[in-house]
C-alpha atoms as a PDB file:
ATOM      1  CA  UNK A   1     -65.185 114.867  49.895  1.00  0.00           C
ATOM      2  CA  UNK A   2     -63.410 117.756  47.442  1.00  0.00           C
ATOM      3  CA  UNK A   3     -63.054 117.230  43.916  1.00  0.00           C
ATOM      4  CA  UNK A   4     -59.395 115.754  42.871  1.00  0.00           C
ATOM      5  CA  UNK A   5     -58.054 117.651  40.274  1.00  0.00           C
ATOM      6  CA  UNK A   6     -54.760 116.251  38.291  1.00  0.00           C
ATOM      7  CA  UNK A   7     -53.031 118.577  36.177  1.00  0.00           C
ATOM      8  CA  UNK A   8     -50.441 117.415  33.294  1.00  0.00           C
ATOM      9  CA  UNK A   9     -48.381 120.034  31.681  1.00  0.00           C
ATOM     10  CA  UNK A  10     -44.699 120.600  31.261  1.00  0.00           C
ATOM     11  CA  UNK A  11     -44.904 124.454  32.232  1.00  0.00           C
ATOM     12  CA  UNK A  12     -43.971 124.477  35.599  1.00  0.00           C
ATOM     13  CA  UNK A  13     -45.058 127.566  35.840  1.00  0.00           C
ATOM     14  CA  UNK A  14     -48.441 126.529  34.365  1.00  0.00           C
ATOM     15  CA  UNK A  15     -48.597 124.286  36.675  1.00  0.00           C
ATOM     16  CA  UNK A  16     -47.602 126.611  39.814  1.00  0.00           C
ATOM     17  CA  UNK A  17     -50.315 128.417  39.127  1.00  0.00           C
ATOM     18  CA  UNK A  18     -53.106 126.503  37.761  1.00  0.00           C
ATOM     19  CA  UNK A  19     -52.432 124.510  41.719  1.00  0.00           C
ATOM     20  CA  UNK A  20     -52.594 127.652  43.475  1.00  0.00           C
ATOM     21  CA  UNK A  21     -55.464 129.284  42.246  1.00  0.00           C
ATOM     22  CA  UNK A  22     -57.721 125.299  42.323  1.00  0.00           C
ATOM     23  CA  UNK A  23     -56.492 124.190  45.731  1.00  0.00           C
ATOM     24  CA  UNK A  24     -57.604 128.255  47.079  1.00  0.00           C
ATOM     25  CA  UNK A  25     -60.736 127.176  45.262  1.00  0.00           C
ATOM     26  CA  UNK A  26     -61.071 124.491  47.639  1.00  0.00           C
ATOM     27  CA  UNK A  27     -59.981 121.021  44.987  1.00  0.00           C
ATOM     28  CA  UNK A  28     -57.339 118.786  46.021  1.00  0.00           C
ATOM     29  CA  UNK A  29     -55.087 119.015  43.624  1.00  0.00           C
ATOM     30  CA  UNK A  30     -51.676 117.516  42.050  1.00  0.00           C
ATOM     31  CA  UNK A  31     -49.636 118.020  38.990  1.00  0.00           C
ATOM     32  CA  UNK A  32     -46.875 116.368  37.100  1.00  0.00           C
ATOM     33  CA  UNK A  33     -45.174 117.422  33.946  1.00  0.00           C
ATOM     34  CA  UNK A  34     -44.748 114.243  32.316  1.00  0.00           C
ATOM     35  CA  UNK A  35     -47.734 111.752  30.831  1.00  0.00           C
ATOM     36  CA  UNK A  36     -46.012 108.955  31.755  1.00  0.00           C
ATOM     37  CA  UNK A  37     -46.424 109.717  35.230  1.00  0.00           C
ATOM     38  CA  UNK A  38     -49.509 111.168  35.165  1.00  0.00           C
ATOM     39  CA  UNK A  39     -51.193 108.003  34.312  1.00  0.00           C
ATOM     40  CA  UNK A  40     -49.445 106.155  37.629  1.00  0.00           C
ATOM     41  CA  UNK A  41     -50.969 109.339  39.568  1.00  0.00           C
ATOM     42  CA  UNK A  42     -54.648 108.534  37.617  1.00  0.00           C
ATOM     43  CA  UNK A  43     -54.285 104.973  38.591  1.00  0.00           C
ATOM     44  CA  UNK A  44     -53.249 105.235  41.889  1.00  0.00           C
ATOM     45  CA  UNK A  45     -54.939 108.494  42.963  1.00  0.00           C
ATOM     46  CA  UNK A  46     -58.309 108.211  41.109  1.00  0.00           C
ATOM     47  CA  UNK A  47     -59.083 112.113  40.152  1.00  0.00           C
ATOM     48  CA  UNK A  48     -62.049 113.746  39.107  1.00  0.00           C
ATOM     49  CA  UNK A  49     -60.925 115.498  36.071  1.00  0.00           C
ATOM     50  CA  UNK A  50     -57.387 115.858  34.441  1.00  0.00           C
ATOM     51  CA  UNK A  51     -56.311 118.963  32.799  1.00  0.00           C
ATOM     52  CA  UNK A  52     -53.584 117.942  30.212  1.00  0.00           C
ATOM     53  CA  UNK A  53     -51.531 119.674  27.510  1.00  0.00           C
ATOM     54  CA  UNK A  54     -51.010 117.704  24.320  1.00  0.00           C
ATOM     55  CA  UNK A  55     -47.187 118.148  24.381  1.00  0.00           C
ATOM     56  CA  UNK A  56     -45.209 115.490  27.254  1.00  0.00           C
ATOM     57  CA  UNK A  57     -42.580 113.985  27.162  1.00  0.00           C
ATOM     58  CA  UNK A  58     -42.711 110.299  28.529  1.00  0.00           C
ATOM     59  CA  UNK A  59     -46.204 110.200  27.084  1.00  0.00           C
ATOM     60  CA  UNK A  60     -48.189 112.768  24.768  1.00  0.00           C
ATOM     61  CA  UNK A  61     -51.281 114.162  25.837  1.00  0.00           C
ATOM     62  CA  UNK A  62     -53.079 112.124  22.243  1.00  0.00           C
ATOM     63  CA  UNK A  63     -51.450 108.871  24.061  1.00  0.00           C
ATOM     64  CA  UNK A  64     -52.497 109.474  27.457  1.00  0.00           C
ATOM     65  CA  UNK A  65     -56.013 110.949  26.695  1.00  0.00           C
ATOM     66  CA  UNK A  66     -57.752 107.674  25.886  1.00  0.00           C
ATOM     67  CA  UNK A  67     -55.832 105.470  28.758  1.00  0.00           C
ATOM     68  CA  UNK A  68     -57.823 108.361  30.924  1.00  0.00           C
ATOM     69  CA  UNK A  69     -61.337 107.722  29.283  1.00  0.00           C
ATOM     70  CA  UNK A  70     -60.755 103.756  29.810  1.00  0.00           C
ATOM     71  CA  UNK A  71     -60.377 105.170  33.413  1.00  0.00           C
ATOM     72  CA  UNK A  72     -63.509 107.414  33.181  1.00  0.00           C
ATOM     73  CA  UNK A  73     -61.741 110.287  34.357  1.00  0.00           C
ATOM     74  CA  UNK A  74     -62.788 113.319  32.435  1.00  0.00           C
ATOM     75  CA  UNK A  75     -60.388 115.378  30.180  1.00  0.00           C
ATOM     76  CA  UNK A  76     -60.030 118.633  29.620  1.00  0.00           C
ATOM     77  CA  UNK A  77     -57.466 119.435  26.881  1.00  0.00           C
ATOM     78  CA  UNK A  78     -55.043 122.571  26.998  1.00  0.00           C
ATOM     79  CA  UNK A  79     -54.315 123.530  23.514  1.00  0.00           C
ATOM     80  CA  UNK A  80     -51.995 126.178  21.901  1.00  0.00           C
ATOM     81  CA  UNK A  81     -54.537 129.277  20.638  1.00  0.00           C
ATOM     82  CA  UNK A  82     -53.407 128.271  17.063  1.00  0.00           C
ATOM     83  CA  UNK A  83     -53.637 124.560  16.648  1.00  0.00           C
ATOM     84  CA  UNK A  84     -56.669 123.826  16.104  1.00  0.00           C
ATOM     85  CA  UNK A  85     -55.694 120.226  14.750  1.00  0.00           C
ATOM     86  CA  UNK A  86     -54.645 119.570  18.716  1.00  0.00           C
ATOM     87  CA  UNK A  87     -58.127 120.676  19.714  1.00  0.00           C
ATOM     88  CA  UNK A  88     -59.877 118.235  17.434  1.00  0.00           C
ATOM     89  CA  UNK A  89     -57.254 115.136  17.970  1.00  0.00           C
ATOM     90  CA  UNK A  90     -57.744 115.478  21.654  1.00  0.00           C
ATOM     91  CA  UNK A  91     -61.936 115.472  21.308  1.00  0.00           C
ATOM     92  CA  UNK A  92     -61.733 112.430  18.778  1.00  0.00           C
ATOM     93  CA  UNK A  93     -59.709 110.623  21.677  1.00  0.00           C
ATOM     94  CA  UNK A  94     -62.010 111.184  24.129  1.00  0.00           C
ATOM     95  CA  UNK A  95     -61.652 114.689  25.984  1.00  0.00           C
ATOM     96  CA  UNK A  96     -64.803 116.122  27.348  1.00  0.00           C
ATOM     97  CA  UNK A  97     -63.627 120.038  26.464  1.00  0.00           C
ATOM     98  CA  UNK A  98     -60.649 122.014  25.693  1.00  0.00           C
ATOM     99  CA  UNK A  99     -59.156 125.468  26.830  1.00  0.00           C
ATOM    100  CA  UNK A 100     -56.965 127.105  24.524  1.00  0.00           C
ATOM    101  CA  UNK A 101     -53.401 128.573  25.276  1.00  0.00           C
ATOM    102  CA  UNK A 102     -53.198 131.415  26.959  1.00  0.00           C
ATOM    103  CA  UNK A 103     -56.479 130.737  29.235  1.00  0.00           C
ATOM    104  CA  UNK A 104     -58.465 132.697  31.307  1.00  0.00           C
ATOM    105  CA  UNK A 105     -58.826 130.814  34.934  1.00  0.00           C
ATOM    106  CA  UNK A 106     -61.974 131.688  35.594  1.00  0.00           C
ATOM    107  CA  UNK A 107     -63.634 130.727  32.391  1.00  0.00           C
ATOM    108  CA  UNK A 108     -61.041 127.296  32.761  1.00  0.00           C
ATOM    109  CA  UNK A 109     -62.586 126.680  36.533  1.00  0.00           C
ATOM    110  CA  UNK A 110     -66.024 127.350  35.130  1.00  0.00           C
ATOM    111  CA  UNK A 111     -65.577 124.184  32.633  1.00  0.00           C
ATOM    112  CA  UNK A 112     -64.414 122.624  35.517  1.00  0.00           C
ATOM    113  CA  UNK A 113     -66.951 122.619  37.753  1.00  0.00           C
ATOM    114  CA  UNK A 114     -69.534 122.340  34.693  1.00  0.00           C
ATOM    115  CA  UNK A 115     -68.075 118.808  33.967  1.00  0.00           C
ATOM    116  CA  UNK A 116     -67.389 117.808  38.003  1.00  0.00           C
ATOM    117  CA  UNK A 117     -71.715 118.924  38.666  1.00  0.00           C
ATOM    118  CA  UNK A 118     -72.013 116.444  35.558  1.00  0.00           C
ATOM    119  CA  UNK A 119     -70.320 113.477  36.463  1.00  0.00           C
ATOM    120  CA  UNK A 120     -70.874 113.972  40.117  1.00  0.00           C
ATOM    121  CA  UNK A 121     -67.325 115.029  41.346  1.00  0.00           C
ATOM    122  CA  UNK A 122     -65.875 114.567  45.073  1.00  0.00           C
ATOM    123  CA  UNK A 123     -67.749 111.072  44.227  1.00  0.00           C
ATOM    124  CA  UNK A 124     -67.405 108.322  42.342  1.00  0.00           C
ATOM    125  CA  UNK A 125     -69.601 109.103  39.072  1.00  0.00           C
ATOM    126  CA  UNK A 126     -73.059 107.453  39.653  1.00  0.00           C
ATOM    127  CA  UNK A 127     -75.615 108.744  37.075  1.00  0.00           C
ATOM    128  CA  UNK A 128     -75.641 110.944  33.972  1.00  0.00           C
ATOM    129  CA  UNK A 129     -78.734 112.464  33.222  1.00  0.00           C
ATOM    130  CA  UNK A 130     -79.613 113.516  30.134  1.00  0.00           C
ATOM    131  CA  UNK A 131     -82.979 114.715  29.309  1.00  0.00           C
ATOM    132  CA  UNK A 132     -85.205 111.982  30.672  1.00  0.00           C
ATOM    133  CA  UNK A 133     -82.381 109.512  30.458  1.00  0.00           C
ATOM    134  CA  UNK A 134     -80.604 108.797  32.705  1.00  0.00           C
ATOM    135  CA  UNK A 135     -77.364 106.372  32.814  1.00  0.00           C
ATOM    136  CA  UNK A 136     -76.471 104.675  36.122  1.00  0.00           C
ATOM    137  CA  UNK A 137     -72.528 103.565  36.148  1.00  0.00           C
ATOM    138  CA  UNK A 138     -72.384 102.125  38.882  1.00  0.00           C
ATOM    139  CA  UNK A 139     -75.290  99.698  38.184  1.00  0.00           C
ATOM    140  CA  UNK A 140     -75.046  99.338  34.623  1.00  0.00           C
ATOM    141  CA  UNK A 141     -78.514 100.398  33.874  1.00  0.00           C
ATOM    142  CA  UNK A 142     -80.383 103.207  31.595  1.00  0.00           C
ATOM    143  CA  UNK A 143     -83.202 104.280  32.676  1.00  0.00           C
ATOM    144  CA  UNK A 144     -85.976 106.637  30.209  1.00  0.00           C
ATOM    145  CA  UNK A 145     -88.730 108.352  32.092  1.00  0.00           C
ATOM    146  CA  UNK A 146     -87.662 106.215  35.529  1.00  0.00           C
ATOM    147  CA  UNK A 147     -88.225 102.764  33.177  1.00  0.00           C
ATOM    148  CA  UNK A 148     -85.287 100.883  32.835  1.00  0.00           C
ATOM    149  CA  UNK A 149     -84.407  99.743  29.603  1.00  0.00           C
ATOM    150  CA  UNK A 150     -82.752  96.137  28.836  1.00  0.00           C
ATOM    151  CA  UNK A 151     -79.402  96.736  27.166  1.00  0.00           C
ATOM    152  CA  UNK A 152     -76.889  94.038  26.528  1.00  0.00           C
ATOM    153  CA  UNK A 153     -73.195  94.625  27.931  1.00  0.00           C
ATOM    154  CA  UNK A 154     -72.035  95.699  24.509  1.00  0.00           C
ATOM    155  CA  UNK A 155     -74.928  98.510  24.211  1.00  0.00           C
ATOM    156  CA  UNK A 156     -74.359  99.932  27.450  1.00  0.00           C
ATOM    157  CA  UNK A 157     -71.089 100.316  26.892  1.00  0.00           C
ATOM    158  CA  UNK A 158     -71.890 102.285  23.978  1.00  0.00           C
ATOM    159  CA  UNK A 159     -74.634 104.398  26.187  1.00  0.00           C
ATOM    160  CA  UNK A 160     -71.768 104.521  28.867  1.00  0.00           C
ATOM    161  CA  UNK A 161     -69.668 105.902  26.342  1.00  0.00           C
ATOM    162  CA  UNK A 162     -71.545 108.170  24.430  1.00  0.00           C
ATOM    163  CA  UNK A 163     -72.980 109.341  27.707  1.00  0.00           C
ATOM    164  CA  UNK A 164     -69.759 110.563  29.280  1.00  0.00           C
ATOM    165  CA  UNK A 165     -69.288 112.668  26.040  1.00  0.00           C
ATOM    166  CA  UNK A 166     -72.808 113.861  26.067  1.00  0.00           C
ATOM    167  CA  UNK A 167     -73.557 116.611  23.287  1.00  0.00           C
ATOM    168  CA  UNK A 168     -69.924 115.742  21.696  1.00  0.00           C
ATOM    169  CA  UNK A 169     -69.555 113.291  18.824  1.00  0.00           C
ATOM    170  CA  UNK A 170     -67.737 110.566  19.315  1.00  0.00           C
ATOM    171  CA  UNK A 171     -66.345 108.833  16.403  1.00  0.00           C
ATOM    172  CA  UNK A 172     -66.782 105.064  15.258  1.00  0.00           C
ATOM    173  CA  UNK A 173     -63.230 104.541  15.466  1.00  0.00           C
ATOM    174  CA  UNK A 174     -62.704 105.830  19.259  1.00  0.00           C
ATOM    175  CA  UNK A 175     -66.242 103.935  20.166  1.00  0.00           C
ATOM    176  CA  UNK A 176     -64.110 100.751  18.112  1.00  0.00           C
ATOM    177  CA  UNK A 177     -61.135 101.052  20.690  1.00  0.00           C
ATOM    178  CA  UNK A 178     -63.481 101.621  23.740  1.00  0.00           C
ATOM    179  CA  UNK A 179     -66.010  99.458  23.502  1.00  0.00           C
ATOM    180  CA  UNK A 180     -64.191  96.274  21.321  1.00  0.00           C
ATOM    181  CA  UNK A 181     -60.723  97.162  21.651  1.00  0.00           C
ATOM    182  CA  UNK A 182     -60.082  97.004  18.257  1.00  0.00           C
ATOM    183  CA  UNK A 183     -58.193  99.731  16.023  1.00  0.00           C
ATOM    184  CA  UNK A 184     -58.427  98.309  13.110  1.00  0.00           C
ATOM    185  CA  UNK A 185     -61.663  95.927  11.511  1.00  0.00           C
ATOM    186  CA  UNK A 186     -62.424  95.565   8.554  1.00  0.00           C
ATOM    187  CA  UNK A 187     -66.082  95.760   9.347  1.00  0.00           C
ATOM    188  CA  UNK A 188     -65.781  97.960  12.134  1.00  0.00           C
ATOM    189  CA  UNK A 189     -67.967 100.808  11.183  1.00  0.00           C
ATOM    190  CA  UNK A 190     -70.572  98.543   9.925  1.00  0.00           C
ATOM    191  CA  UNK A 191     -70.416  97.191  13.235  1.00  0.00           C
ATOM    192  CA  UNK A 192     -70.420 100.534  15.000  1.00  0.00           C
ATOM    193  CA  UNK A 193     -73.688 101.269  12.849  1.00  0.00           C
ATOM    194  CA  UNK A 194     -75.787  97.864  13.768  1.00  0.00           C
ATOM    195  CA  UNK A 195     -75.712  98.443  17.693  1.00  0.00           C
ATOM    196  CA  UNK A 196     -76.201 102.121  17.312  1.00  0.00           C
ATOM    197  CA  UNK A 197     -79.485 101.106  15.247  1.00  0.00           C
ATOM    198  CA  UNK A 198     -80.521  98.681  18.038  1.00  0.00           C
ATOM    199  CA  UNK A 199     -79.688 101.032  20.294  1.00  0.00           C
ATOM    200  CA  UNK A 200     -82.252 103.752  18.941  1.00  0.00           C
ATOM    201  CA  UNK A 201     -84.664 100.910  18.614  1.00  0.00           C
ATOM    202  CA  UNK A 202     -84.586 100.870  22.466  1.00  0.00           C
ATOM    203  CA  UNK A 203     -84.658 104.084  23.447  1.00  0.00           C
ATOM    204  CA  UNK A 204     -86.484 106.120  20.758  1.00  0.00           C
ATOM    205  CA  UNK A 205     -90.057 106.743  20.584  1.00  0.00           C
ATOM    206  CA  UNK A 206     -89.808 106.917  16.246  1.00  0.00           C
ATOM    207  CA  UNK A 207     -86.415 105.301  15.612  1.00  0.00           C
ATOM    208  CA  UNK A 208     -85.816 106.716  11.974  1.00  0.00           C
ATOM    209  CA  UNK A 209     -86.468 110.211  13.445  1.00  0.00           C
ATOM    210  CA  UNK A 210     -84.082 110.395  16.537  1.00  0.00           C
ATOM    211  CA  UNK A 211     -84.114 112.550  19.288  1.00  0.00           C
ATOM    212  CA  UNK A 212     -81.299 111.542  21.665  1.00  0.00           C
ATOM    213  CA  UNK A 213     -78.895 109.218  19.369  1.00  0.00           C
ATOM    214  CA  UNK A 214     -78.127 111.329  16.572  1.00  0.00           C
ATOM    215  CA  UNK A 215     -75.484 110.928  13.928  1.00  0.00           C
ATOM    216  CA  UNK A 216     -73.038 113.870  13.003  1.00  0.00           C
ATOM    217  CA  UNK A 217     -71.880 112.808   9.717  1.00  0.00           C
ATOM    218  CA  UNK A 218     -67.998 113.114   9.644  1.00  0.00           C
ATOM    219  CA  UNK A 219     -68.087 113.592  12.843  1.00  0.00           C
ATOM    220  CA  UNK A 220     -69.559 110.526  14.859  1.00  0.00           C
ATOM    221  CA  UNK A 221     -73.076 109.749  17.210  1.00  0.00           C
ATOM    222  CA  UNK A 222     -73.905 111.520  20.178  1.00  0.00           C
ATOM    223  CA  UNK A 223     -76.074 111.762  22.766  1.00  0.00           C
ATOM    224  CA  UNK A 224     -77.602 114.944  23.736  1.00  0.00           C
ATOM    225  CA  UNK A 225     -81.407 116.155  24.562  1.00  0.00           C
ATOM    226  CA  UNK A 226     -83.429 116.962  22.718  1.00  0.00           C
END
């Protein structure tokens, strides 16, 4: 089955040509210039990976971005070359990478198909592999070295998370929204901070010294190999 690629941007021309040069790269592809309607086309449709610009009407890219994670569709931001504030919004929502305005396609289809070999594109995402972890969606199971480890719903979701994003912090706040649907608690971060500590209990060999579940400070936790 071929990758689905949706692409969000008001440019029709953008657009025009960003669905010309995927589909004659062999994606099935559609487009829409307003992030209202993209997110019926996500629902419905089910891509791959969405390419969307920050600036919709309907719906802003910020808006739509996490509403696409809850989906776990991968994002890849378009940006304009001198906003870097856009570039860092759209990560702390959720985006896997950006692309900044103007782009060069073949370094944009190279992200692409980086991400798609990833998640397992033309597919439903099964398994993440990280390292010697590995992350099975569909089952709800991490596995380290082919063992599986016993998570409980909330730490998987936190794995799940963090594993999507893989080598990217993610912050407290967007792993608040994601995994408790909160956006504001009180003791939220604290929160954040006692399952990511039971987390590297689980999975690392010398949990004060970890490997894989690292904290970026300012930034967020990530997981990445070592």
């Amino acid at each position: 089955m071929r990758a689905k690629i949706l692409i969000v941007d008001d440019e029709q021309d953008i657009q025009d040509i960003l669905c010309f040069v995927l589909a004659d790269a062999g994606y099935a592809v559609q487009s829409t210039g307003r992030g209202d309607e993209a997110l019926q086309i996500a629902r419905q449709w089910v891509p791959d990976i969405v390419i969307l610009d920050i600036g919709l009407p309907g719906l802003s890219g910020l808006e739509l971005c996490p509403l696409l994670v809850d989906l776990s569709i991968p994002v890849i931001v378009l940006s304009s070359h001198d906003r870097d504030d856009q570039i860092i919004e759209g990560l702390e929502v959720g985006a896997e990478d950006y692309v900044s305005k103007p782009f060069n396609l073949k370094e944009l289809q190279l992200r692409i198909e980086k991400i798609i070999r990833r998640t397992g594109g033309g597919e439903a995402a099964q398994r993440i592999t990280i390292d010697v972890l590995v992350v099975d969606l569909k089952r709800q199971q991490l596995f380290i070295d082919g063992q599986e480890v016993s998570l409980t719903p909330t730490e998987f979701k936190i794995i799940e998370i963090l594993a999507k994003n893989a080598h990217t912090p993610v912050s407290s706040e967007v792993l608040l929204r994601q995994v408790w649907n909160a956006e504001e608690w009180i003791q939220g971060t604290e929160m954040v901070k006692v399952n990511i500590s039971r987390l590297r209990k689980k999975i690392e060999v010398d949990p004060a010294n970890p490997r894989y579940l690292l904290n970026r400070w300012g930034y967020g936790y990530l997981l990445t190999a070592p």
